[in-house]
N, C-alpha and C. Protein backbone atom coordinates (compact mmCIF):
# COMPACT_ATOMS: atom_id res chain seq x y z
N UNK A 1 -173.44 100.91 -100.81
CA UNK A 1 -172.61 100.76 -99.62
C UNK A 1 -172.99 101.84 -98.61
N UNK A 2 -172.50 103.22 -98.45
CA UNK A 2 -172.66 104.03 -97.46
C UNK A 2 -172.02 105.09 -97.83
N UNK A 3 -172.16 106.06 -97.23
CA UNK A 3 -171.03 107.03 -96.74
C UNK A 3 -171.36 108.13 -95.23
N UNK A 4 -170.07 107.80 -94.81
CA UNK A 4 -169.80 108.23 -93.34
C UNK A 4 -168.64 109.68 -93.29
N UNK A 5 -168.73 110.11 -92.83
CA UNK A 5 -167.67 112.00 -92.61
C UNK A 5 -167.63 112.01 -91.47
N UNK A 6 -166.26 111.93 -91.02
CA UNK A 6 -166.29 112.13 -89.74
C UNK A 6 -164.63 113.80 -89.84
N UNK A 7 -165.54 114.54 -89.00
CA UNK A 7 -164.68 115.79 -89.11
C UNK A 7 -164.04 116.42 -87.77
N UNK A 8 -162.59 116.58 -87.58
CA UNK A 8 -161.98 117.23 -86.31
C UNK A 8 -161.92 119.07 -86.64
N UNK A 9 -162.76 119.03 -85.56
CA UNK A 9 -162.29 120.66 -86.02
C UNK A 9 -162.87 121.57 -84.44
N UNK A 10 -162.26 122.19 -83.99
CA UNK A 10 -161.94 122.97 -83.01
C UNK A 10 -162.54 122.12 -81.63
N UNK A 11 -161.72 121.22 -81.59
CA UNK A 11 -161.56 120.20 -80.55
C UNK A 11 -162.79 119.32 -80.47
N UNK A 12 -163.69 119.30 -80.99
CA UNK A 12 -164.91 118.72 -81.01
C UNK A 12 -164.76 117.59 -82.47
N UNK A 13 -165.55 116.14 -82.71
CA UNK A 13 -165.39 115.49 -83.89
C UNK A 13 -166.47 115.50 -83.80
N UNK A 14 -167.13 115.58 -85.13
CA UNK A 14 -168.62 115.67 -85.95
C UNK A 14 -168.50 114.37 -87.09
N UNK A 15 -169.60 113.62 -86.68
CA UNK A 15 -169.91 112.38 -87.28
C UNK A 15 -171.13 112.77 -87.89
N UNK A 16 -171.26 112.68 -89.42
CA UNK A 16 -172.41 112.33 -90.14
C UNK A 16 -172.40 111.13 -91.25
N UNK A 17 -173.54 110.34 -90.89
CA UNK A 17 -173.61 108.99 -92.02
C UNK A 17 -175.10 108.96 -92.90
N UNK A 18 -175.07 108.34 -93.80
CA UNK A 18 -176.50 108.09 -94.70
C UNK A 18 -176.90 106.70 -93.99
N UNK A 19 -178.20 106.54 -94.38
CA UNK A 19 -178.63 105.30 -93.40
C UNK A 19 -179.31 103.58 -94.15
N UNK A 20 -178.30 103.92 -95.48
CA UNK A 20 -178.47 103.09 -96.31
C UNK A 20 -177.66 102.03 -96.30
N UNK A 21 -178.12 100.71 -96.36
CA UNK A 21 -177.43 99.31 -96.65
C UNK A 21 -177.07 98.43 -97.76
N UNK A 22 -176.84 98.34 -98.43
CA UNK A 22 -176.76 97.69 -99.57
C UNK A 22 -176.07 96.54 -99.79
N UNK A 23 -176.55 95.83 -100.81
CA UNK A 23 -175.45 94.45 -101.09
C UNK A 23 -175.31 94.71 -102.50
N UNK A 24 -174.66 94.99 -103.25
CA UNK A 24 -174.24 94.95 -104.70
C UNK A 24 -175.85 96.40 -105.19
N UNK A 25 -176.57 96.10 -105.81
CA UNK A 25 -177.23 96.94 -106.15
C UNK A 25 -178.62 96.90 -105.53
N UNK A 26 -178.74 95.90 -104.76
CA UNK A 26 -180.03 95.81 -103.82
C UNK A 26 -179.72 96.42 -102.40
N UNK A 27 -181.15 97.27 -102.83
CA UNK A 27 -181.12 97.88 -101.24
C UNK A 27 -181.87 97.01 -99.95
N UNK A 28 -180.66 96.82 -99.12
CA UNK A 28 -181.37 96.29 -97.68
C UNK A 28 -182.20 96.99 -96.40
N UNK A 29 -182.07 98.02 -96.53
CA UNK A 29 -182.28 98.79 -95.35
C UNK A 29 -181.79 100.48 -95.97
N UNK A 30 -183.20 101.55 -95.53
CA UNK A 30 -183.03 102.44 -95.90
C UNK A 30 -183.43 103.71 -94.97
N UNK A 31 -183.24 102.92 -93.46
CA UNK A 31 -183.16 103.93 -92.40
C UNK A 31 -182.26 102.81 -91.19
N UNK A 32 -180.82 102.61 -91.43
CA UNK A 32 -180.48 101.97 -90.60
C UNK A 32 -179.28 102.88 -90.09
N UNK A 33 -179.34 102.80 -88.61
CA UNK A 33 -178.59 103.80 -88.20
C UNK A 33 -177.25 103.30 -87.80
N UNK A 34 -176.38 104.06 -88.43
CA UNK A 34 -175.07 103.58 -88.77
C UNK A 34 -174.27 104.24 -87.75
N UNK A 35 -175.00 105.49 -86.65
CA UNK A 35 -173.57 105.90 -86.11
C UNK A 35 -174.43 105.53 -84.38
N UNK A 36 -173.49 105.22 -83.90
CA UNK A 36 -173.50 104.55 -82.18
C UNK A 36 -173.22 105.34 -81.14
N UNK A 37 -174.02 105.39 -79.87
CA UNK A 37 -173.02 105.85 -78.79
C UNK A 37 -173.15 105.26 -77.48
N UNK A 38 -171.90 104.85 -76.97
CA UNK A 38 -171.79 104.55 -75.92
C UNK A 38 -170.66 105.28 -74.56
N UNK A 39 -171.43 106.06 -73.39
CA UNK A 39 -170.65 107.15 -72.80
C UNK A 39 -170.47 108.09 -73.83
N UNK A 40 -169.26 108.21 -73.38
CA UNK A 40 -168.72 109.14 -74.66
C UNK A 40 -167.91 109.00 -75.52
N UNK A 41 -167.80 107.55 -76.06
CA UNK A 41 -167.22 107.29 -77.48
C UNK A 41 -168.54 106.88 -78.55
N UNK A 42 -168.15 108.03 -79.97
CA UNK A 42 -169.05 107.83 -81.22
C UNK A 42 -168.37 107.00 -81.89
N UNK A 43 -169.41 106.11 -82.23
CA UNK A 43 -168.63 105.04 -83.68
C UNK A 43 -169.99 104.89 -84.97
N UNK A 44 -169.23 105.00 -85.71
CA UNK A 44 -169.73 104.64 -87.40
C UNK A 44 -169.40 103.81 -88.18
N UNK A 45 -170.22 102.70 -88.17
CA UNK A 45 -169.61 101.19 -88.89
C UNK A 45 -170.29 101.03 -90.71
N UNK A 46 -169.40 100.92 -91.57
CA UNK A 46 -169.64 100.30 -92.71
C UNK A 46 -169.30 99.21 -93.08
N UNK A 47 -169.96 98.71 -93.91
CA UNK A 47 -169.11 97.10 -94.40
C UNK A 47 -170.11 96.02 -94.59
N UNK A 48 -169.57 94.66 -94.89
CA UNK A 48 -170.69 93.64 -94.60
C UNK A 48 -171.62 93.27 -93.01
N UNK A 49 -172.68 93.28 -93.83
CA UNK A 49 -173.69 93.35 -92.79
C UNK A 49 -172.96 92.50 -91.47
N UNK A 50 -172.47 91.11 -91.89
CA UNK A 50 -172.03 90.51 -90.92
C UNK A 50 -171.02 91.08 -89.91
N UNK A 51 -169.98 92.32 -90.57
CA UNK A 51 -169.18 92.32 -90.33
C UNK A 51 -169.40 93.46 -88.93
N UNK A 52 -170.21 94.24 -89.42
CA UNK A 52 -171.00 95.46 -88.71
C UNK A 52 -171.44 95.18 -87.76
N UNK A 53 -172.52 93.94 -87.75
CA UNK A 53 -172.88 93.47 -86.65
C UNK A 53 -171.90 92.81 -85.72
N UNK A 54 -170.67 92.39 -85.83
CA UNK A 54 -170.06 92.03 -84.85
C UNK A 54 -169.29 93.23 -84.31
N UNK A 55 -169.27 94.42 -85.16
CA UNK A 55 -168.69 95.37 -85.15
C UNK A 55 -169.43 96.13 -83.52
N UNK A 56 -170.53 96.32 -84.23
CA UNK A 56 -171.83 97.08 -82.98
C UNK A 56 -171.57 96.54 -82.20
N UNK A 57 -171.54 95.03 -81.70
CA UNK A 57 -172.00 93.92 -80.75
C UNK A 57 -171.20 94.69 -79.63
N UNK A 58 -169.26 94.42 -80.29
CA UNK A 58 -168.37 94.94 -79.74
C UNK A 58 -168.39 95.87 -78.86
N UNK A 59 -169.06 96.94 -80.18
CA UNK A 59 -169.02 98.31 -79.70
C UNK A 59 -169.49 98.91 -78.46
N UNK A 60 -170.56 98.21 -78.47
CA UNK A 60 -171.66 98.25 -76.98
C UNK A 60 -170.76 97.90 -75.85
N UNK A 61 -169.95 97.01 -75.83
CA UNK A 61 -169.33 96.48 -75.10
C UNK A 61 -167.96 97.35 -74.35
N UNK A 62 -167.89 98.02 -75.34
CA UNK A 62 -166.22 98.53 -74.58
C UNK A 62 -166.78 99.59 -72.94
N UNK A 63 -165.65 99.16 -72.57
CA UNK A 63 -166.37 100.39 -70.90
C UNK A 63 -165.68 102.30 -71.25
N UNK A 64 -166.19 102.69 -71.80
CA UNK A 64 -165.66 103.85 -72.35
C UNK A 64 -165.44 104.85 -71.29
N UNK A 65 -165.25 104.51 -70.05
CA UNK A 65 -164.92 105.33 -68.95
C UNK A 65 -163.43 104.99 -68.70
N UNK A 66 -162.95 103.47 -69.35
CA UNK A 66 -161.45 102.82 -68.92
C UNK A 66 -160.82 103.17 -69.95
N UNK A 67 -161.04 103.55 -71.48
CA UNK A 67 -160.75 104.34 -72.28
C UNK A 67 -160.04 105.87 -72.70
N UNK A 68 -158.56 105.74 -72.46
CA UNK A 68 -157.68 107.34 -72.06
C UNK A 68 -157.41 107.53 -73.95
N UNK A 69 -157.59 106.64 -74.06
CA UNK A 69 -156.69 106.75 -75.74
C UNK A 69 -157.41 105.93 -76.51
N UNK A 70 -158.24 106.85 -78.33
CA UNK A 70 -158.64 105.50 -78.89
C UNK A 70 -157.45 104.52 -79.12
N UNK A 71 -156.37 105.11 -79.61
CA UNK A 71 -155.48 104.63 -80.86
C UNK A 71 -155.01 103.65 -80.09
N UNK A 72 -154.40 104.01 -78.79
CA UNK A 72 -153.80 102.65 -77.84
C UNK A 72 -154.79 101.88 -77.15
N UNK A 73 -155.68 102.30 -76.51
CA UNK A 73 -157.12 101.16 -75.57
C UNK A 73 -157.44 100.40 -76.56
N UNK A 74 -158.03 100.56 -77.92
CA UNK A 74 -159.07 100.06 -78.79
C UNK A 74 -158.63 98.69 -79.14
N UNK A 75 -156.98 98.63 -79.95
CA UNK A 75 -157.15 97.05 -80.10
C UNK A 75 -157.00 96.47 -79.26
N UNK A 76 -156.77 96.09 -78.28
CA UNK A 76 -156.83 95.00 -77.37
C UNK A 76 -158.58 94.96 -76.98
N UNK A 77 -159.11 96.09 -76.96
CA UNK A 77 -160.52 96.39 -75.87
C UNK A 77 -161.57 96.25 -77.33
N UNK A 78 -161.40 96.27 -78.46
CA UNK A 78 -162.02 96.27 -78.98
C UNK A 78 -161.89 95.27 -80.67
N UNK A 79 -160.84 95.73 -81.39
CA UNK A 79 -160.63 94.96 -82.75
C UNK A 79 -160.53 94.05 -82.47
N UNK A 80 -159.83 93.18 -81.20
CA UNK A 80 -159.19 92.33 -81.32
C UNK A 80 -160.19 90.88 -80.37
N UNK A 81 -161.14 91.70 -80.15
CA UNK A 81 -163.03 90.71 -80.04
C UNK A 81 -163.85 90.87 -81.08
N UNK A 82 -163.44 91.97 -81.82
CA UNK A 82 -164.27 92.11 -82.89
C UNK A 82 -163.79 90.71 -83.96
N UNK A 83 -162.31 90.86 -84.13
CA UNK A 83 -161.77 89.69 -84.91
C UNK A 83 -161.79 87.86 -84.55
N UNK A 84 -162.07 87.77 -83.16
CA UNK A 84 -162.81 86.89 -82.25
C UNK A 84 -163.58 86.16 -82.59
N UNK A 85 -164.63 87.72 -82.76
CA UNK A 85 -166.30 87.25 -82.95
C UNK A 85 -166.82 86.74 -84.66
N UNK A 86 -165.77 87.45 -85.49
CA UNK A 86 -166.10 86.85 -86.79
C UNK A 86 -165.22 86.11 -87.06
N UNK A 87 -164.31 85.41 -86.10
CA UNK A 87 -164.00 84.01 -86.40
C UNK A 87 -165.09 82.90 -85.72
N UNK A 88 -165.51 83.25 -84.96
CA UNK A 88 -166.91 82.16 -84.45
C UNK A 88 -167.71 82.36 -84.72
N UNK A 89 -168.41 83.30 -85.84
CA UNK A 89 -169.40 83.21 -86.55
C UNK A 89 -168.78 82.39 -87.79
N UNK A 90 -167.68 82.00 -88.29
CA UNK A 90 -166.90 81.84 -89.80
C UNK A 90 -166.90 81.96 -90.70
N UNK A 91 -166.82 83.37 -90.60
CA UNK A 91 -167.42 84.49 -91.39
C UNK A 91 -166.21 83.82 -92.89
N UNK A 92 -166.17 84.13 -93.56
CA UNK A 92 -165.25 83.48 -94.83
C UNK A 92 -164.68 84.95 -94.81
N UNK A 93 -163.18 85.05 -95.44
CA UNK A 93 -162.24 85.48 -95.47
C UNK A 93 -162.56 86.93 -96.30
N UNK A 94 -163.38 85.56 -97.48
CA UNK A 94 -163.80 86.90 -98.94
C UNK A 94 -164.98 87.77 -98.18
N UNK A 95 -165.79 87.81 -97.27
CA UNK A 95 -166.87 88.58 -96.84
C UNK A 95 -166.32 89.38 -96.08
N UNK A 96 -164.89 89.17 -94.84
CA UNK A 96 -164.73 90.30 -93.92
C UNK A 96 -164.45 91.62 -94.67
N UNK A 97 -165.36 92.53 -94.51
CA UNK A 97 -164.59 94.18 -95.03
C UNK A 97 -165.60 94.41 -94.07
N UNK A 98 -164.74 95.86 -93.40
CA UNK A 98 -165.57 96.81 -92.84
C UNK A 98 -164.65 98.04 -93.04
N UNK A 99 -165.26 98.96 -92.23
CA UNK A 99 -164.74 100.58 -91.74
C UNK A 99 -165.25 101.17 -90.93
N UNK A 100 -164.57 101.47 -90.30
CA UNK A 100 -165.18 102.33 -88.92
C UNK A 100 -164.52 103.64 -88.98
N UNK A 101 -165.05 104.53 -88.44
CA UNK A 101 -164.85 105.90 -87.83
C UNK A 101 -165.34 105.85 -86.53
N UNK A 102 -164.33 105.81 -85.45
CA UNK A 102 -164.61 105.79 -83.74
C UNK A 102 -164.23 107.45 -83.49
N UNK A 103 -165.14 107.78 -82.40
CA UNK A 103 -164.38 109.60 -81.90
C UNK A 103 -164.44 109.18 -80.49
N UNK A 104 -163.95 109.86 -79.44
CA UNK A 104 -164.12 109.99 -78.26
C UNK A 104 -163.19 111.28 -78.00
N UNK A 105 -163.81 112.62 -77.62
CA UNK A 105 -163.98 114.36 -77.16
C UNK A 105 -163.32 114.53 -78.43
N UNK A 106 -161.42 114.93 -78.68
CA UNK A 106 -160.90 115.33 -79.56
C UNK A 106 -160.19 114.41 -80.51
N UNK A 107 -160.19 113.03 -80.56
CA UNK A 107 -159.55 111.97 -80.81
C UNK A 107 -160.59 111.31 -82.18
N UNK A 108 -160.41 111.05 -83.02
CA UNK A 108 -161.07 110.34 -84.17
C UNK A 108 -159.73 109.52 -85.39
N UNK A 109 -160.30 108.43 -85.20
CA UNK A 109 -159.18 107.19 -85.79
C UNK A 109 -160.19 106.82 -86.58
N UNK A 110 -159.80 105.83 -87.36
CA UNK A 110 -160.36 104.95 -88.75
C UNK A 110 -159.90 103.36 -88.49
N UNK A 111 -160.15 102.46 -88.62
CA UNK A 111 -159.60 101.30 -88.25
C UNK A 111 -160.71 100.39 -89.73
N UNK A 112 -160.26 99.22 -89.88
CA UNK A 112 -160.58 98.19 -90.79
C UNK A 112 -160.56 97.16 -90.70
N UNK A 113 -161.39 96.28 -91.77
CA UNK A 113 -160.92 94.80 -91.71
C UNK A 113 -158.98 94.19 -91.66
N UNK A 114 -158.48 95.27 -91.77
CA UNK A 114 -156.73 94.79 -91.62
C UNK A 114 -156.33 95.10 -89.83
N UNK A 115 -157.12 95.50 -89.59
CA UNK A 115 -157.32 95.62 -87.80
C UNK A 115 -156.45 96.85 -87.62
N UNK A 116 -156.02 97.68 -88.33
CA UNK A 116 -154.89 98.77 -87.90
C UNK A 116 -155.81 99.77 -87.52
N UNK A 117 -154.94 100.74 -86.95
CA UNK A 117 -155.76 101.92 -86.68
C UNK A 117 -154.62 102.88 -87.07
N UNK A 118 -155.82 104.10 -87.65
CA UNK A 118 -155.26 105.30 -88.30
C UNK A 118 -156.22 106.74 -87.65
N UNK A 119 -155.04 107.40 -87.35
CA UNK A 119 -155.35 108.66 -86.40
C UNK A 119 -155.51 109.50 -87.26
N UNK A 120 -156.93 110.06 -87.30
CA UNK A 120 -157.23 111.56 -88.19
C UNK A 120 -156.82 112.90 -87.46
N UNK A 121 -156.48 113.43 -88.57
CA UNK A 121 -155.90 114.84 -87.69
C UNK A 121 -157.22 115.94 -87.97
N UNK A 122 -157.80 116.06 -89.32
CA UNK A 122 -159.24 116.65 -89.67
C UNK A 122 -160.24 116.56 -90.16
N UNK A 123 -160.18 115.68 -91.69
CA UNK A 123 -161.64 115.59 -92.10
C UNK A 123 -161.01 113.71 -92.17
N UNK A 124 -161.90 113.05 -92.86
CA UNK A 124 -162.14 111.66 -93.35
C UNK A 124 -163.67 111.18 -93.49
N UNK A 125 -163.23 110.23 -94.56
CA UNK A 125 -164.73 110.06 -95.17
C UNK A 125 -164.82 108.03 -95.59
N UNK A 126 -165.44 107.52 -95.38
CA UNK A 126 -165.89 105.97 -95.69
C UNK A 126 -167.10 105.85 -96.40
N UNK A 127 -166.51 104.82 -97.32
CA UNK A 127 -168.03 104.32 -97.97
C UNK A 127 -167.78 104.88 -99.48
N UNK A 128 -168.57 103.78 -100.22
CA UNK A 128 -168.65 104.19 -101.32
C UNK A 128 -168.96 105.52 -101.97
N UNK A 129 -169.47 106.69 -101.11
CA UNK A 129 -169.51 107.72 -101.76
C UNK A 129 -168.87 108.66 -100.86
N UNK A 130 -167.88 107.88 -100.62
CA UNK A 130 -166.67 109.03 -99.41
C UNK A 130 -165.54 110.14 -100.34
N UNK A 131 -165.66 109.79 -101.52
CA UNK A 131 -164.91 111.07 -102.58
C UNK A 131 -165.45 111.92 -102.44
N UNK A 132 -166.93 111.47 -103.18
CA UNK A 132 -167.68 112.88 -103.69
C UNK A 132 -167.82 113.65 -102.26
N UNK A 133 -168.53 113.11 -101.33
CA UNK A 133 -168.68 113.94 -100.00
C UNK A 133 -167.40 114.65 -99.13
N UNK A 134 -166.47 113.95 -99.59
CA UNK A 134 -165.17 114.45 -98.92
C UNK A 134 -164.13 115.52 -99.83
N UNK A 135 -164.50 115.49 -101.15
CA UNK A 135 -164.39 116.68 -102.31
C UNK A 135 -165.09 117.48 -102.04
N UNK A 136 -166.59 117.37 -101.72
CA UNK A 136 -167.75 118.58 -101.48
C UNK A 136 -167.40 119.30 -100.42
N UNK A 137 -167.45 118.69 -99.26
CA UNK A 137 -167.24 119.18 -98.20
C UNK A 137 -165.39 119.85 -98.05
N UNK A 138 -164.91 119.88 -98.59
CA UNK A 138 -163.63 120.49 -98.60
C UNK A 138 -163.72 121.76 -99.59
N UNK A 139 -164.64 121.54 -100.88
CA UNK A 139 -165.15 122.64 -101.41
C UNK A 139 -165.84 123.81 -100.51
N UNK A 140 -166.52 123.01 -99.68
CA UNK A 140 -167.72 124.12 -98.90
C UNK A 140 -167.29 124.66 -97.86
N UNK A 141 -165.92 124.36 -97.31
CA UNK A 141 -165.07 124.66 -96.21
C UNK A 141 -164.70 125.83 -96.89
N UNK A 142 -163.73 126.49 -98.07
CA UNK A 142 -162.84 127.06 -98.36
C UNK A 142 -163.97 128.16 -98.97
N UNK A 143 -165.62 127.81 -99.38
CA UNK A 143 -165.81 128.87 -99.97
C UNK A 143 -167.48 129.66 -99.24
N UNK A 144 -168.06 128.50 -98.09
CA UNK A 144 -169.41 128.62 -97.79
C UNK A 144 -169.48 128.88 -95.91
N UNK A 145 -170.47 129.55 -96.30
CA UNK A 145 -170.59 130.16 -94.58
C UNK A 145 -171.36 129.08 -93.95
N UNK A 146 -172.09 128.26 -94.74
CA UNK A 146 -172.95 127.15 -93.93
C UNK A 146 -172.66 126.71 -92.78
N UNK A 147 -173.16 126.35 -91.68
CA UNK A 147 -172.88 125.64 -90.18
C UNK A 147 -172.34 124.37 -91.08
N UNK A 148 -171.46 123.94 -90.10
CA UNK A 148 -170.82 122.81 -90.19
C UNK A 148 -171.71 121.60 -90.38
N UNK A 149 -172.93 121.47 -89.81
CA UNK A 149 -173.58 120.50 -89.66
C UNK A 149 -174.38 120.60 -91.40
N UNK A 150 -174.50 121.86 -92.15
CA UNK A 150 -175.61 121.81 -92.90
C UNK A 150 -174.07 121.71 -94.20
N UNK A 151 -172.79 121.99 -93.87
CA UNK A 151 -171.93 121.25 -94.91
C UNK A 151 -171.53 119.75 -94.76
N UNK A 152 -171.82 119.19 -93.97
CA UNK A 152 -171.75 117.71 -94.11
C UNK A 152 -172.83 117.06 -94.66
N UNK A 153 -174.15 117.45 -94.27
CA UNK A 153 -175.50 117.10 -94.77
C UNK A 153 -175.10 117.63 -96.32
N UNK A 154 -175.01 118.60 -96.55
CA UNK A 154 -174.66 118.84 -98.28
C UNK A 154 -173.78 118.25 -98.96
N UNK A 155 -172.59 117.85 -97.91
CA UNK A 155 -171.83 116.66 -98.92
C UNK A 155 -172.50 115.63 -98.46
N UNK A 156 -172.92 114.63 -97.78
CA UNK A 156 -173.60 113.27 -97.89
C UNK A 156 -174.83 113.54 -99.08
N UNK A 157 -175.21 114.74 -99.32
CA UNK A 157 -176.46 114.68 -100.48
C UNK A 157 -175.63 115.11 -101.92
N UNK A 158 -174.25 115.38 -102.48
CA UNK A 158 -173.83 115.79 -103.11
C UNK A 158 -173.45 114.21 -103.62
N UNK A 159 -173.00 113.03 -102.61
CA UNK A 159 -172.64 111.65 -102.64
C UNK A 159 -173.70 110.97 -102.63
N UNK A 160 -174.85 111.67 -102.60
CA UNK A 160 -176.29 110.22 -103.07
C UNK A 160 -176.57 110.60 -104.74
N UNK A 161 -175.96 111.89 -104.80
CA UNK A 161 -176.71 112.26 -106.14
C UNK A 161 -175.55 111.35 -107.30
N UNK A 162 -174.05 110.67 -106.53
CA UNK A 162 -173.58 110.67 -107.78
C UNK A 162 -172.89 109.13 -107.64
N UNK A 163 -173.84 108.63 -106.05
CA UNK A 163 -173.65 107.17 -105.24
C UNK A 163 -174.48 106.46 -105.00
N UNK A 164 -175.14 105.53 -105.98
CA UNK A 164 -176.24 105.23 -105.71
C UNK A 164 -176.54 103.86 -104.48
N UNK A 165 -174.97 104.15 -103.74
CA UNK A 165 -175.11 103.57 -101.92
C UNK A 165 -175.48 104.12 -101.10
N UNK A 166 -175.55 105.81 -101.75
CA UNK A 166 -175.51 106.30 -100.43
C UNK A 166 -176.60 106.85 -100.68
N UNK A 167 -178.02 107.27 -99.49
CA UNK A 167 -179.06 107.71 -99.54
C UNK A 167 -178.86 109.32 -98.83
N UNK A 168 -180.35 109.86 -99.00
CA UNK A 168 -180.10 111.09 -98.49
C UNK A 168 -180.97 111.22 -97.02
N UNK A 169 -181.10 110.28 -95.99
CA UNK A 169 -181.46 109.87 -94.91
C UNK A 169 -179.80 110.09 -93.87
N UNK A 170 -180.13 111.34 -93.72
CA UNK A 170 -178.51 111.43 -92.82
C UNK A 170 -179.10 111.85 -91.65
N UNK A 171 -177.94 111.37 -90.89
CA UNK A 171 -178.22 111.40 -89.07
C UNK A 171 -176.70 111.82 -88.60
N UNK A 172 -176.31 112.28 -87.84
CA UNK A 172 -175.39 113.49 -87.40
C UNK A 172 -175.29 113.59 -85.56
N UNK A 173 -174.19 113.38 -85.47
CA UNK A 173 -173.53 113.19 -83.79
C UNK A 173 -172.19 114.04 -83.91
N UNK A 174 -172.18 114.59 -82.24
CA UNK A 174 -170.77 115.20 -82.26
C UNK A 174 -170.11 115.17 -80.48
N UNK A 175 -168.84 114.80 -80.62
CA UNK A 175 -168.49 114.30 -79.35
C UNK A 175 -168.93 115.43 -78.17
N UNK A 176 -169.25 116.36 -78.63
CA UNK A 176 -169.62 117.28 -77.11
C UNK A 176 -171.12 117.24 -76.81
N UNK A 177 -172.10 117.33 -77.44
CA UNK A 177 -173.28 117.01 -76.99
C UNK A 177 -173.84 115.72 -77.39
N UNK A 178 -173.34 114.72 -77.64
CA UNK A 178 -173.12 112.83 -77.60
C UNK A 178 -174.86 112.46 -77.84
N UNK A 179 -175.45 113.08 -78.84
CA UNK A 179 -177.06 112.77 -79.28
C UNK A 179 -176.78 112.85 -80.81
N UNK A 180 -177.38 112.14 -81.39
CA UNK A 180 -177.67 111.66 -82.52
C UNK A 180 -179.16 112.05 -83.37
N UNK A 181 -178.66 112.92 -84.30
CA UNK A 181 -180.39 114.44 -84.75
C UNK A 181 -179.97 113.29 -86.34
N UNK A 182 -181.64 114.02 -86.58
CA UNK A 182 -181.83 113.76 -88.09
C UNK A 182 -181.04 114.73 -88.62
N UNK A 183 -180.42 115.48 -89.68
CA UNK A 183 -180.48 116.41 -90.48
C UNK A 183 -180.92 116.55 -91.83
C-alpha cells in the first residue's frame, strides 16, 4: 500500500510519502509520486489506484487562491467531485478506499473514502505502514536531534523495513517552500 506522514509543527506542515503502489502483494509502480502541489495547497493520496486518480484529477482542479479554510472550502470544492467522478467512472462500492493528507500554510486535515474531514493538530500518518513510521517518528521526536526532514525519512525507512508496501523511495514537501526534494 504506502505510507504518507504528514507533520504540524511550528506553523509550517511537512509532508513525506514512499513512492510505492501496490495491489495485494504485487508491486505496481515503484517511483510514483504520491504527494501534489497546486499554489499553495500540498496533498498526498493513498488508496486504489482508481480511486487516487480521481483523487489527483480533482486535486489539480481546486483554485487554491479561493481556498480560506481546508476543513470548510474542501467538501463542496473538492470531495464532493471527487465522489462525482468515481460515480461516472462506476467504480464498485468494494474498490472505493482512499486517504488523503491535504496541507495548505498551517492547516493539515485527513479526509477518506467516508468523505469526512478530520483536522490534525500535529503528527498523522496513512498507509499501510503508518504505525511503524508514526511510532518511529514519535520515538525520534522525544529522543533525537535529527532535522525534521531526516526523522521522517527514518520513519518511512523504519516502515519499509517492517511494510512490505512501503518502499524506501521517499519524496518530502513542506507548506512554506511548496517544492517537492528526494530525501
Amino acid at each position: 500500500m504506502t505510507c504518507i506522514i504528514g507533520y504540524l509543527k511550528d506553523s509550517v506542515v511537512h509532508i513525506a510519502a514512499d513512492s510505492q503502489i501496490t495491489c495485494g502483494t504485487r508491486i505496481d509502480a515503484s517511483d510514483y509520486e504520491k504527494i501534489l502541489i497546486n499554489g499553495d495547497i500540498v496533498g498526498a493520496f493513498s488508496g486504489n489506484l482508481h480511486c487516487v486518480n480521481a483523487l489527483e484529477s480533482e486535486f489539480k482542479k481546486i483554485q487554491s487562491d479561493k481556498v480560506t479554510s481546508l476543513k470548510n472550502d474542501l467538501h463542496d470544492n473538492f470531495l464532493k467531485p471527487v465522489r462525482d467522478l468515481i460515480k461516472r467512472r462506476e467504480i464498485p462500492d468494494s474498490y472505493i478506499n482512499f486517504r488523503a493528507l491535504i496541507a495548505k500554510k498551517n492547516e493539515l486535515i485527513e479526509t477518506d473514502n467516508h468523505y469526512a474531514i478530520l483536522d490534525i493538530n500535529e503528527k498523522f500518518s496513512i498507509g499501510s505502514g503508518a504505525y511503524y513510521a508514526l511510532g518511529s517518528l514519535e520515538a525520534l521526536d522525544r529522543v533525537s536531534t535529527l532535522s525534521l526532514e531526516q526523522k521522517l525519512k527514518t520513519s518511512i525507512l523504519v516502515a519499509n523495513n517492517y511494510d512490505t508496501g512501503t518502499n524506501d523511495n521517499i519524496k518530502y514537501c513542506n507548506t512554506k517552500d511548496l517544492k517537492i526534494i528526494k530525501l
